[in-house]
N, C-alpha and C. Protein backbone atom coordinates (compact mmCIF):
# COMPACT_ATOMS: atom_id res chain seq x y z
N UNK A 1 11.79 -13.12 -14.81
CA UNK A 1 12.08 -12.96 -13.40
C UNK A 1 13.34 -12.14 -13.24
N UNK A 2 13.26 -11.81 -12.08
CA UNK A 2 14.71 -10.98 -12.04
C UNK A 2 15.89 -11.27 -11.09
N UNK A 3 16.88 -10.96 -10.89
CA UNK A 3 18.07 -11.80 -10.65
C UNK A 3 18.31 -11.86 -9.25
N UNK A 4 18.48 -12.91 -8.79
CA UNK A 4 18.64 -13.54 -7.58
C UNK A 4 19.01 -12.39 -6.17
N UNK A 5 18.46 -12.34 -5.40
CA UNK A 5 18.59 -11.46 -4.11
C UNK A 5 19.85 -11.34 -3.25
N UNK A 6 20.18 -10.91 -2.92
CA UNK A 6 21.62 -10.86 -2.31
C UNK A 6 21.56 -11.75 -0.72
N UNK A 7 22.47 -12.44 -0.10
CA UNK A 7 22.42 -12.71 0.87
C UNK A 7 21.69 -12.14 2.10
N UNK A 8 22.08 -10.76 2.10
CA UNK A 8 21.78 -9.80 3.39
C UNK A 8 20.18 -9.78 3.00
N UNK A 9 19.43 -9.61 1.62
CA UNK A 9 18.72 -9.26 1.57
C UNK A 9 17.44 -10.85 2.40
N UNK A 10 17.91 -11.53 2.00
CA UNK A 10 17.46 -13.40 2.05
C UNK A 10 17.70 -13.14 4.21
N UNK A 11 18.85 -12.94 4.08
CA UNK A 11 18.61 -12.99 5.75
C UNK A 11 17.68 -11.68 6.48
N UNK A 12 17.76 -10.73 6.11
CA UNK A 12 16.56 -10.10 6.49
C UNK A 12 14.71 -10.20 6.73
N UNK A 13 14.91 -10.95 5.31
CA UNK A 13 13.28 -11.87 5.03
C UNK A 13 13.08 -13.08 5.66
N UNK A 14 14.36 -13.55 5.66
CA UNK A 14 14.20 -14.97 6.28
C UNK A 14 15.26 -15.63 7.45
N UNK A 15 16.25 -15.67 7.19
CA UNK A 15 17.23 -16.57 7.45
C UNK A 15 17.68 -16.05 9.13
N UNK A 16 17.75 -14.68 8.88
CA UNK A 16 17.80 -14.13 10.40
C UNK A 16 16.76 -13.50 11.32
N UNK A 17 15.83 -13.18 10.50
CA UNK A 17 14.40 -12.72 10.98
C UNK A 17 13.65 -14.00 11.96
N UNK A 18 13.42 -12.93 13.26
CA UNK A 18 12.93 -14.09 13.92
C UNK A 18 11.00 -13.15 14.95
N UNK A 19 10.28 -13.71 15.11
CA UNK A 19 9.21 -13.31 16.18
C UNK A 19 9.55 -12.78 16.97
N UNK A 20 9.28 -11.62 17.40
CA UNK A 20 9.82 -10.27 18.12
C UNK A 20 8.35 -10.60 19.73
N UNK A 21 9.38 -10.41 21.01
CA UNK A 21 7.87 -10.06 21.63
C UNK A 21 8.22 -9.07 22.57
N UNK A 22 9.02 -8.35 22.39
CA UNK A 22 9.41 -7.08 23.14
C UNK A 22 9.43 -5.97 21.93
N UNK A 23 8.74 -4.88 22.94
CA UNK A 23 8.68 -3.52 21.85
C UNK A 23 9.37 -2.15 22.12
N UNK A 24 9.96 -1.63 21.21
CA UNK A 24 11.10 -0.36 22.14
C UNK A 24 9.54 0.97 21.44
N UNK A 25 9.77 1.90 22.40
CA UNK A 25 8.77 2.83 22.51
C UNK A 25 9.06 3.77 21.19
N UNK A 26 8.16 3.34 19.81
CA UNK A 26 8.89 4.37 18.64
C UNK A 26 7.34 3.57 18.12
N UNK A 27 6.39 4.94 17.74
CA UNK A 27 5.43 4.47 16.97
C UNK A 27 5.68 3.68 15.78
N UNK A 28 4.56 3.42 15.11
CA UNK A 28 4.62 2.76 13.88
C UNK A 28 3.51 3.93 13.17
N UNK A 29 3.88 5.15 12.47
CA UNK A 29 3.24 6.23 12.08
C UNK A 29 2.34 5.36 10.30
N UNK A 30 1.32 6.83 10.21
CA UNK A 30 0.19 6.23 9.21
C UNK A 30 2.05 6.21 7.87
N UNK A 31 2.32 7.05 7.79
CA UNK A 31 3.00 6.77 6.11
C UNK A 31 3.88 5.43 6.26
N UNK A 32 4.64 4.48 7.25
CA UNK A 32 4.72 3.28 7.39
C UNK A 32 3.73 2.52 7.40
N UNK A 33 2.53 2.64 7.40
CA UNK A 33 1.35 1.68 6.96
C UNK A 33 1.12 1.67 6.08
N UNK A 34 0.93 2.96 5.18
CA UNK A 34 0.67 3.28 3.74
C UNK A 34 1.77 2.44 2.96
N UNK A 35 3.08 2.23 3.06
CA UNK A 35 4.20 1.78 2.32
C UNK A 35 4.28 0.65 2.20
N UNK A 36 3.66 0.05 3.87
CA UNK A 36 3.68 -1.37 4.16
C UNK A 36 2.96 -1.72 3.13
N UNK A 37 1.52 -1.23 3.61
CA UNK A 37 0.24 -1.50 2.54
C UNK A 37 0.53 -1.52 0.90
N UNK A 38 0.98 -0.34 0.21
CA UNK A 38 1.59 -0.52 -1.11
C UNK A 38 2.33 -1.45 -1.69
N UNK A 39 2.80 -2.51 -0.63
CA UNK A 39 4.17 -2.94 -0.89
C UNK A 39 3.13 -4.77 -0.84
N UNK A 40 2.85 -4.94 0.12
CA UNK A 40 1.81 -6.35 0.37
C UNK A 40 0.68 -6.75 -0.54
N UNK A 41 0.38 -5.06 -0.80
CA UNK A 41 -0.74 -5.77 -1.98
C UNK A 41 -0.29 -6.00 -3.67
N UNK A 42 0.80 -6.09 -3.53
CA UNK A 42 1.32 -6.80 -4.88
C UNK A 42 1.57 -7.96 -5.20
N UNK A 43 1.38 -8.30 -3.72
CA UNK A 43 1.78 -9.67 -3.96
C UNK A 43 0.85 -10.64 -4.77
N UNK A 44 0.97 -11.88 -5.43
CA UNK A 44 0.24 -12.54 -5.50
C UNK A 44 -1.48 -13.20 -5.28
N UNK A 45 -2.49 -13.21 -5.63
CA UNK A 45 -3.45 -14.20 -5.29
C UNK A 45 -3.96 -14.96 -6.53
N UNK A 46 -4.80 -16.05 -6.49
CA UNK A 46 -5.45 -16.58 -7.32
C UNK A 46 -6.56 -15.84 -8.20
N UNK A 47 -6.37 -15.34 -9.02
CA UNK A 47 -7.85 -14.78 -9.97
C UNK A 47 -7.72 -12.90 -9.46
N UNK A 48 -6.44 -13.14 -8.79
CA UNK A 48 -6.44 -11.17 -8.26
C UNK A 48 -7.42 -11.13 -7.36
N UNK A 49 -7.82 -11.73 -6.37
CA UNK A 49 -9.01 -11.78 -5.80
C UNK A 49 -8.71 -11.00 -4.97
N UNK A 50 -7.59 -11.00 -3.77
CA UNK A 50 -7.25 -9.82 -3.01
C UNK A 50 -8.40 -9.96 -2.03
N UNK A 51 -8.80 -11.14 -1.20
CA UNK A 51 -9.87 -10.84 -0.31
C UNK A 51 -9.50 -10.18 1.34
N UNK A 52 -8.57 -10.09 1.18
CA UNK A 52 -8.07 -9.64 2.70
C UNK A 52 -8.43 -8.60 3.11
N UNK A 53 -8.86 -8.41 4.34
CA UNK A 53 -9.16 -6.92 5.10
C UNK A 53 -8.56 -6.31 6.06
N UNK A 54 -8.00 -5.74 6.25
CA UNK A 54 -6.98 -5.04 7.24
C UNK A 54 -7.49 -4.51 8.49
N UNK A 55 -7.34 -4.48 9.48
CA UNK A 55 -7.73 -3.24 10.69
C UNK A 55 -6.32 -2.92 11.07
N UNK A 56 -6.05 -1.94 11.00
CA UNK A 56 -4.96 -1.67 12.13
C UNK A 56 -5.15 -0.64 13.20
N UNK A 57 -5.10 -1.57 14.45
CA UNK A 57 -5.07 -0.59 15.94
C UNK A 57 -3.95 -0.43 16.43
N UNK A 58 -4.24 1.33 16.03
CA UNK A 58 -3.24 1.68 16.85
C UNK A 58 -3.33 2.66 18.37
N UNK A 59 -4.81 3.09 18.64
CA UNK A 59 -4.90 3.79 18.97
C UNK A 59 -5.51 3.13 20.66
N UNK A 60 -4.73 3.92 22.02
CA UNK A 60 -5.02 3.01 23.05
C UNK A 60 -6.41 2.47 23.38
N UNK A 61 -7.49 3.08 22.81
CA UNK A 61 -8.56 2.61 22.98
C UNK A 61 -9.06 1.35 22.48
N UNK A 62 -8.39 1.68 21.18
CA UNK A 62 -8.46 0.25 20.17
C UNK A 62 -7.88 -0.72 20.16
N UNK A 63 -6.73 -0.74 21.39
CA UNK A 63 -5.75 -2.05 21.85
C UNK A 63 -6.23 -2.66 22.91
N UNK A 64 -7.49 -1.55 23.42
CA UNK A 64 -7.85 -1.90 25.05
C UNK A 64 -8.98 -3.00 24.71
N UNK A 65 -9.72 -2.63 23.72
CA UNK A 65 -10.74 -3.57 22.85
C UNK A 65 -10.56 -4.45 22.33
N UNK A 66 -9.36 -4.76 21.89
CA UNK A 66 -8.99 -5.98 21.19
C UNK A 66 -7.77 -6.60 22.27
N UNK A 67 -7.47 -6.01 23.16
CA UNK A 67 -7.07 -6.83 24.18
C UNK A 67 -8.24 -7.76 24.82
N UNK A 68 -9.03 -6.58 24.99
CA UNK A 68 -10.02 -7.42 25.55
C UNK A 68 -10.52 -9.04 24.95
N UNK A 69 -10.79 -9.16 24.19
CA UNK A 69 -10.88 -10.16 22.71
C UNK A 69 -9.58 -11.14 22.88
N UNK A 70 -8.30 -10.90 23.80
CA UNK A 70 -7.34 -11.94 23.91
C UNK A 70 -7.21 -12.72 25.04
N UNK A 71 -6.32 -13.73 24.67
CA UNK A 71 -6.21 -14.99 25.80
C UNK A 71 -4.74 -14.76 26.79
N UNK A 72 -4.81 -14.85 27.67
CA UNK A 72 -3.81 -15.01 28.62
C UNK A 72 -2.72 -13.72 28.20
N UNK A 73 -1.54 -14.22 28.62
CA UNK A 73 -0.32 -13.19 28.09
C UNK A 73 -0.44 -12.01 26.60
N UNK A 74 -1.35 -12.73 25.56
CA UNK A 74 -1.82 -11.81 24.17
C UNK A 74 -2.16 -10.51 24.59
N UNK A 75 -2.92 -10.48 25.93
CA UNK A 75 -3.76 -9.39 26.31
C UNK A 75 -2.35 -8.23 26.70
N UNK A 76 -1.73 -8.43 27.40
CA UNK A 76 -0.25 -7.79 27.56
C UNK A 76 0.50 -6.99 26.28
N UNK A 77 0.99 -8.38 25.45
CA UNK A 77 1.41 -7.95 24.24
C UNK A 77 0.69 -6.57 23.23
N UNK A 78 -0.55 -6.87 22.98
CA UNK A 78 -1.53 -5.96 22.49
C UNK A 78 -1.25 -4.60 23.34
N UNK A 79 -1.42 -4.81 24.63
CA UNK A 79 -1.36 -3.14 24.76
C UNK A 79 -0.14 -2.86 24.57
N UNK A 80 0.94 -3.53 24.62
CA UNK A 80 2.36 -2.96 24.80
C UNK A 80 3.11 -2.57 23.08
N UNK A 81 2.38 -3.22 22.05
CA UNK A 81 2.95 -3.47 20.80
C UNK A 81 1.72 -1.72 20.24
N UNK A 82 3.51 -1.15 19.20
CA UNK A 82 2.88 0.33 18.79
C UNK A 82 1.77 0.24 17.96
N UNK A 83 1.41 -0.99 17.31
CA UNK A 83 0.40 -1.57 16.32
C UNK A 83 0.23 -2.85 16.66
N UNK A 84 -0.93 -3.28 16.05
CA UNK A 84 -1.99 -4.69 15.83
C UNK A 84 -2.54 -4.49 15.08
N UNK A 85 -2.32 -5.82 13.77
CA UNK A 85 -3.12 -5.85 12.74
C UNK A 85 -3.81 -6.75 12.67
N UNK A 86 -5.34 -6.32 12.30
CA UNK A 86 -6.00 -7.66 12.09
C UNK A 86 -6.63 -8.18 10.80
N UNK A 87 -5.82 -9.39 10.47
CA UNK A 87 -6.21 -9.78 8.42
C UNK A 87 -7.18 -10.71 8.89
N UNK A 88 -8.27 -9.94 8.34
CA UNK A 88 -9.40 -10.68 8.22
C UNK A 88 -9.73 -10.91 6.34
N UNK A 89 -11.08 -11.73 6.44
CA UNK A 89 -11.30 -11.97 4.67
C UNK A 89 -12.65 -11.32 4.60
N UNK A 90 -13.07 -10.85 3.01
CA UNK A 90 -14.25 -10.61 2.69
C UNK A 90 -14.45 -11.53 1.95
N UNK A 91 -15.86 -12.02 2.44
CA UNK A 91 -16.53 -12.90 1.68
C UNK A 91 -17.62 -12.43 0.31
N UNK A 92 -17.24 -11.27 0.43
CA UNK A 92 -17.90 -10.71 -0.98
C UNK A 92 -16.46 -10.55 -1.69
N UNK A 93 -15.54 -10.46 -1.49
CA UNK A 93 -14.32 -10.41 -3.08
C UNK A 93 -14.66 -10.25 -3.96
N UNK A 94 -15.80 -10.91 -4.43
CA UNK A 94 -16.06 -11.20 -5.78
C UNK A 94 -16.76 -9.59 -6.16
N UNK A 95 -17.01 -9.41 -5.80
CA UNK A 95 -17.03 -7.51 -6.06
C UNK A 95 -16.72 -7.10 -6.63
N UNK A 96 -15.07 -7.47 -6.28
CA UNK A 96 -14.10 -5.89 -6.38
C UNK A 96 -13.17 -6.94 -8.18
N UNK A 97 -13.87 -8.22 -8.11
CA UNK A 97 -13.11 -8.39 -9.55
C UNK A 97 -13.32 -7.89 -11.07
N UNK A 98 -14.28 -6.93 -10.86
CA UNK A 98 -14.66 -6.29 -12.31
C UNK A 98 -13.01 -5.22 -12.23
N UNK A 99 -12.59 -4.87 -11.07
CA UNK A 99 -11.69 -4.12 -11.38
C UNK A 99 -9.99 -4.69 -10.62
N UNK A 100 -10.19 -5.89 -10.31
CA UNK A 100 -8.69 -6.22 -9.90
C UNK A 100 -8.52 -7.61 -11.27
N UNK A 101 -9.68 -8.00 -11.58
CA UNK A 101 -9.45 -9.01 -13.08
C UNK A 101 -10.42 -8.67 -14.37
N UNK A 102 -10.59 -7.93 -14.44
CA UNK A 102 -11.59 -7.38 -15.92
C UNK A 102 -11.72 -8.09 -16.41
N UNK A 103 -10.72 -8.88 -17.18
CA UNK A 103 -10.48 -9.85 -18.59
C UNK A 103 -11.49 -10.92 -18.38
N UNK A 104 -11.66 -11.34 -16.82
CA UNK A 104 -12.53 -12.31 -16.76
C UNK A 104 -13.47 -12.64 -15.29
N UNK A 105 -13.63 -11.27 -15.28
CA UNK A 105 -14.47 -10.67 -14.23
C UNK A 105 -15.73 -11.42 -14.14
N UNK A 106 -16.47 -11.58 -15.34
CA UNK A 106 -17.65 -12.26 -15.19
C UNK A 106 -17.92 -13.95 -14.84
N UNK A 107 -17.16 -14.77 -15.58
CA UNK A 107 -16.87 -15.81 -14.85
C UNK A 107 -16.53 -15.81 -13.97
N UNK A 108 -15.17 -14.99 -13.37
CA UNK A 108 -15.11 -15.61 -12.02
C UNK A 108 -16.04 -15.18 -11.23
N UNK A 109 -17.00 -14.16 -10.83
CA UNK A 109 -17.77 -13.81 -10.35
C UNK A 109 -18.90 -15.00 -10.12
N UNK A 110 -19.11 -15.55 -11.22
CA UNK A 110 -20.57 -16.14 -11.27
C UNK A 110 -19.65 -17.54 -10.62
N UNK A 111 -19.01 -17.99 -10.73
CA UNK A 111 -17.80 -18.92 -10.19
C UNK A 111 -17.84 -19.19 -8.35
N UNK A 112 -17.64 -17.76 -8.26
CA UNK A 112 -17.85 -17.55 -6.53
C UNK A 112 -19.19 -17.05 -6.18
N UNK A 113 -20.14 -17.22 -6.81
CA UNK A 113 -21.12 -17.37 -6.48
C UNK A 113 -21.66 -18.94 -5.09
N UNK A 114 -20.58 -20.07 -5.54
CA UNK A 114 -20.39 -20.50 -4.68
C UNK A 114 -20.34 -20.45 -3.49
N UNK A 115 -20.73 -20.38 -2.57
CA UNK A 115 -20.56 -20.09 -1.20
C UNK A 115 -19.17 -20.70 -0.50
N UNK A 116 -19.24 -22.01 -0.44
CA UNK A 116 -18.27 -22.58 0.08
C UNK A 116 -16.97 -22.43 -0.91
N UNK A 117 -17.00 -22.23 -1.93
CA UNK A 117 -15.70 -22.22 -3.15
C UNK A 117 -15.05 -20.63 -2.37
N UNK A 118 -15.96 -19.90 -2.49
CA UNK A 118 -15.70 -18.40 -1.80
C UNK A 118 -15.09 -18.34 -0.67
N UNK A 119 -15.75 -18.81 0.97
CA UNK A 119 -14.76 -19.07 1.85
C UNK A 119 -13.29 -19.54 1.59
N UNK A 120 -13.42 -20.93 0.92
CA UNK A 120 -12.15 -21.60 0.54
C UNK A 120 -11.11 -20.42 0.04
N UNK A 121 -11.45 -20.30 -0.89
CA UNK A 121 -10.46 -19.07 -2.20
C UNK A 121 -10.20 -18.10 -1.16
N UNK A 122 -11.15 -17.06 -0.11
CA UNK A 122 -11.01 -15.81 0.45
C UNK A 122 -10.04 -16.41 1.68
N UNK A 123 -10.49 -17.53 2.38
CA UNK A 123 -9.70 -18.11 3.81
C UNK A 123 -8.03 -18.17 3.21
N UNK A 124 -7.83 -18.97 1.73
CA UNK A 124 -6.32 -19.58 1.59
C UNK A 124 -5.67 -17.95 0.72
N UNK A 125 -6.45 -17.44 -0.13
CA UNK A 125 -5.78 -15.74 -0.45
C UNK A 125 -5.08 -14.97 0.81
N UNK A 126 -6.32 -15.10 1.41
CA UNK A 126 -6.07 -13.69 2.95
C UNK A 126 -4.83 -14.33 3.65
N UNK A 127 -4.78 -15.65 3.75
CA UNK A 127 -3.59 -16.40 4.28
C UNK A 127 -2.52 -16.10 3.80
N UNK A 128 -2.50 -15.78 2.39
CA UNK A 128 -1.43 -15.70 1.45
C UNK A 128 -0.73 -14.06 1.52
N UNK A 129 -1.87 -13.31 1.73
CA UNK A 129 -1.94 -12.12 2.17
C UNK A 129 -0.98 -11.48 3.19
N UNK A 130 -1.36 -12.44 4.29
CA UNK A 130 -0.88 -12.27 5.67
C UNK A 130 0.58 -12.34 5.34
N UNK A 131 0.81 -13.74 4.98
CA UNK A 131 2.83 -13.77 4.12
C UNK A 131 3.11 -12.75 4.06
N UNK A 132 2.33 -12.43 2.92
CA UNK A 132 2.78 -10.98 2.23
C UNK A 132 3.41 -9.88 3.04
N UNK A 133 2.09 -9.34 3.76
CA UNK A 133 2.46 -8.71 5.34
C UNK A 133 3.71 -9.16 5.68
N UNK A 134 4.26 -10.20 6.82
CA UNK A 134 5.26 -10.55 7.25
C UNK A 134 6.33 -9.86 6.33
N UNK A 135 6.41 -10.30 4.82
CA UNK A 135 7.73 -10.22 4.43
C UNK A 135 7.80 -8.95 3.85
N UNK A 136 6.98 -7.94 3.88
CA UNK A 136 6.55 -7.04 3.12
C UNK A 136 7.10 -6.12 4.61
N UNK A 137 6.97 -6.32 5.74
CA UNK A 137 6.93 -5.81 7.26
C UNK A 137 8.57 -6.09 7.19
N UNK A 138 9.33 -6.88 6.66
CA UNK A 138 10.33 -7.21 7.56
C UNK A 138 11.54 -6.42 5.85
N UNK A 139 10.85 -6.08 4.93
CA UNK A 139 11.61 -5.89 3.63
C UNK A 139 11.92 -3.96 4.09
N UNK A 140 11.30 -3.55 4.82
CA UNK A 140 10.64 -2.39 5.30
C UNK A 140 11.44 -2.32 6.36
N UNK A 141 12.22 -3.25 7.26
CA UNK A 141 12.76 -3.16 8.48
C UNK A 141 11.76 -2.87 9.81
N UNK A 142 11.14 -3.39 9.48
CA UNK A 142 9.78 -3.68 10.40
C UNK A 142 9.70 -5.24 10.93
N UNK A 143 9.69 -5.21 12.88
CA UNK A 143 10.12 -6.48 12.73
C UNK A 143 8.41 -6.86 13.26
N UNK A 144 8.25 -8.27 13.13
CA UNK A 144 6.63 -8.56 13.59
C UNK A 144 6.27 -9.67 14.55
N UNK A 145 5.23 -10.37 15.30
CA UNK A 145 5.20 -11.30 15.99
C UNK A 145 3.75 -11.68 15.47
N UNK A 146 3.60 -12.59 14.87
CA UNK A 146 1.97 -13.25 14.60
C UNK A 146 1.69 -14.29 15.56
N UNK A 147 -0.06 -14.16 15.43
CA UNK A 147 -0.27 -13.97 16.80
C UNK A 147 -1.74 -14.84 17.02
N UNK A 148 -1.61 -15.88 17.79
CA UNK A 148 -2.83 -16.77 17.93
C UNK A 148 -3.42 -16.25 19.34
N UNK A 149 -4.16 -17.14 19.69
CA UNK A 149 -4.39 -16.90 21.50
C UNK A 149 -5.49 -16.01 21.17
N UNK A 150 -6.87 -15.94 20.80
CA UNK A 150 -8.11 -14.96 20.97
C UNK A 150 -9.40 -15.33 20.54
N UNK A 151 -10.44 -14.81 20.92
CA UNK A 151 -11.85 -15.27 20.90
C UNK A 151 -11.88 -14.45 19.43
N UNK A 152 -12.35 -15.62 18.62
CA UNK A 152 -12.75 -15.39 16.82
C UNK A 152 -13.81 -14.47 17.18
N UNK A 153 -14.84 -15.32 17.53
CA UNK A 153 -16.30 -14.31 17.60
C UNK A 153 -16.02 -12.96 17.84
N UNK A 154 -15.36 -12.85 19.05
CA UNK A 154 -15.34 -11.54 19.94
C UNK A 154 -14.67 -10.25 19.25
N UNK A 155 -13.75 -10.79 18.20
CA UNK A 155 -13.10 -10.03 17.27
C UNK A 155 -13.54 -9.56 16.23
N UNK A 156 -14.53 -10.55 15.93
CA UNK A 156 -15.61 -10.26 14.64
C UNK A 156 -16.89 -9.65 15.11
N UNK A 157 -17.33 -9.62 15.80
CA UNK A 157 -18.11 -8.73 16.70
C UNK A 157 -17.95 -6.96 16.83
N UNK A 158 -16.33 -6.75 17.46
CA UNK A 158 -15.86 -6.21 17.83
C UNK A 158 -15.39 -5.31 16.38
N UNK A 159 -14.73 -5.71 16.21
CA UNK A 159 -14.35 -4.93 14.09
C UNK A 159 -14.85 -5.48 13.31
N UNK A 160 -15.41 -6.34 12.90
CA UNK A 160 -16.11 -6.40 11.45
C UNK A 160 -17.32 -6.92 11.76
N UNK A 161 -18.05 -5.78 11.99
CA UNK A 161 -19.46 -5.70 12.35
C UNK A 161 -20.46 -6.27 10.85
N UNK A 162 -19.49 -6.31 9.67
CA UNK A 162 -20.28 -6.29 8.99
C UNK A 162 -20.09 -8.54 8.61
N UNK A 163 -21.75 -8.78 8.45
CA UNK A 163 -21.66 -10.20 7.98
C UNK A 163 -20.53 -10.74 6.91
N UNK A 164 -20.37 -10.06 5.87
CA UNK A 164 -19.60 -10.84 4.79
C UNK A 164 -17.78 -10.77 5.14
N UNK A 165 -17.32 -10.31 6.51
CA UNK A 165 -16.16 -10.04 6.39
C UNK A 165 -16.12 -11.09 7.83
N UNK A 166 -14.78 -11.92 7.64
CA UNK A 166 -14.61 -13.04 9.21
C UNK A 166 -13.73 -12.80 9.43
N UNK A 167 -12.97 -12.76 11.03
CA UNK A 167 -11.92 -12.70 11.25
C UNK A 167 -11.12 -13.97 10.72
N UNK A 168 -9.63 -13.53 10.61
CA UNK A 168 -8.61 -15.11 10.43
C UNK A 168 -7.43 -14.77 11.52
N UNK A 169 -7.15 -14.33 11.70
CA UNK A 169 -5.86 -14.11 12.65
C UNK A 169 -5.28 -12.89 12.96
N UNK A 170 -4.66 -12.58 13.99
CA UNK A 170 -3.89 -11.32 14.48
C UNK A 170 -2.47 -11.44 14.38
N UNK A 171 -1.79 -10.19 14.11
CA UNK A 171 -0.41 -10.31 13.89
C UNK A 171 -0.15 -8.58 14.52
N UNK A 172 1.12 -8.42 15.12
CA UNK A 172 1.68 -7.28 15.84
C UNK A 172 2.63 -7.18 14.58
N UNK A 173 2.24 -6.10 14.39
CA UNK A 173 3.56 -5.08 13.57
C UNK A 173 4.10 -3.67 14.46
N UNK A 174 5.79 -3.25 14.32
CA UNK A 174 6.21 -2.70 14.80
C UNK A 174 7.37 -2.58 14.71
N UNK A 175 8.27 -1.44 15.18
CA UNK A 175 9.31 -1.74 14.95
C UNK A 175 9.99 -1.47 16.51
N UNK A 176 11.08 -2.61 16.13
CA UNK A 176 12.39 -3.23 17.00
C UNK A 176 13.37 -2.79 17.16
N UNK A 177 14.43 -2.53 18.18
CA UNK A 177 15.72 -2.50 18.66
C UNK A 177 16.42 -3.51 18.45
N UNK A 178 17.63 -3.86 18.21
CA UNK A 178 17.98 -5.26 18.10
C UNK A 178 18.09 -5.60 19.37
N UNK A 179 17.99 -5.24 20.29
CA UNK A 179 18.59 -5.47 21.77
C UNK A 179 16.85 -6.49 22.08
N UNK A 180 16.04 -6.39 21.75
CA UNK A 180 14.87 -7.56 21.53
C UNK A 180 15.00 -8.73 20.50
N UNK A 181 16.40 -8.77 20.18
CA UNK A 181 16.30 -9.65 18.47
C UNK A 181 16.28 -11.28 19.74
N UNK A 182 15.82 -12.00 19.32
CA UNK A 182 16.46 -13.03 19.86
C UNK A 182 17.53 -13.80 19.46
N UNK A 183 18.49 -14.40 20.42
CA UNK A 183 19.84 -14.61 19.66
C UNK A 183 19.88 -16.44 19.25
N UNK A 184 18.86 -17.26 19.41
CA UNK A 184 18.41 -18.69 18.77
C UNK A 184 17.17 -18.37 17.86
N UNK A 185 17.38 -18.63 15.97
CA UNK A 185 16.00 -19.37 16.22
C UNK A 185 15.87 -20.94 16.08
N UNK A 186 14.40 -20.81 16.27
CA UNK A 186 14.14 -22.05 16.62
C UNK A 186 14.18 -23.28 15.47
N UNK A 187 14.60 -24.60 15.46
CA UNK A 187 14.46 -25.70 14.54
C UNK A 187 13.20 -24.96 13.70
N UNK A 188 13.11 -25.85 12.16
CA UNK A 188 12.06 -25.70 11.39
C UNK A 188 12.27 -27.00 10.45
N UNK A 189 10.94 -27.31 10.05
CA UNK A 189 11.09 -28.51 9.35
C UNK A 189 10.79 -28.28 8.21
């Protein structure tokens, strides 16, 4: 392992980083996605499984659509935030492990042949995923707000037309002014 992180670096990831819900007008361009992206998928999963699927809307048509797909105040946020990402899971993963685990590609494959073992593994990875995102978003100086409040179906309908991929949750990436930082956060247990 390698040697302990510096303070500033710990309060950036964590300690001072807080849910952003105001956005100052400064895109979030493709080579900040690309970096983001490079940087999240290193992280960790069980068996390298890597089931997570990305959408990112950025484009007003594609906020107007997945606004649509939100609940109350979400619908606001979405159009106003320079990006929306949505980590969804593939329920085929088991695919892509001849080349993210070789060594033991074939077992685990025949392994997640399972149906329900597969959800499980792809639902708690993509979760793990999402982390990733956050701290991977905020290591980058990218601040983020994750994001409940929306019709599952309507989202999975809407972008992942295809059966083996489900939505799991929405999260706004973007970047911040500090003049949006908030100056409490909140208790945590």
């Amino acid at each position: 392992m390698h040697g302990r992180l510096e303070g500033r670096a710990l309060d950036q990831l964590f300690r001072t980083a807080r849910t952003h819900v105001a956005w100052i007008d400064r895109p979030v361009v493709e080579t900040d996605i690309r970096e983001l992206y490079d940087l999240l998928k290193m992280g960790p999963t069980s068996a390298n499984c890597c089931p997570a699927r990305f959408v990112w809307v950025r484009s007003s048509a594609g906020r107007e659509l997945l606004a649509g797909c939100a609940s109350g105040g979400n619908r606001r946020k979405i159009l106003a935030a320079p990006v929306t990402v949505i980590i969804g899971y593939d329920l085929d993963f088991s695919t892509m492990l001849p080349k993210l685990f070789p060594a033991k590609a074939t077992v685990m494959r025949a392994l997640f042949e399972d149906a329900e073992l597969a959800r499980v593994t792809a639902f708690r990875n993509s979760s793990l995923q999402g982390a990733y995102l956050i701290l991977a978003a905020r290591a980058l100086g990218l601040d983020c707000a994750p994001m409940s409040g929306f019709d599952n179906s309507a989202v999975d309908r809407t972008f992942f037309n295809d059966e083996s991929k489900v939505e799991l949750h929405l999260q706004h990436w973007l970047r911040l002014g500090p003049e949006s930082v908030p100056t409490e956060l909140s208790t945590r247990v």
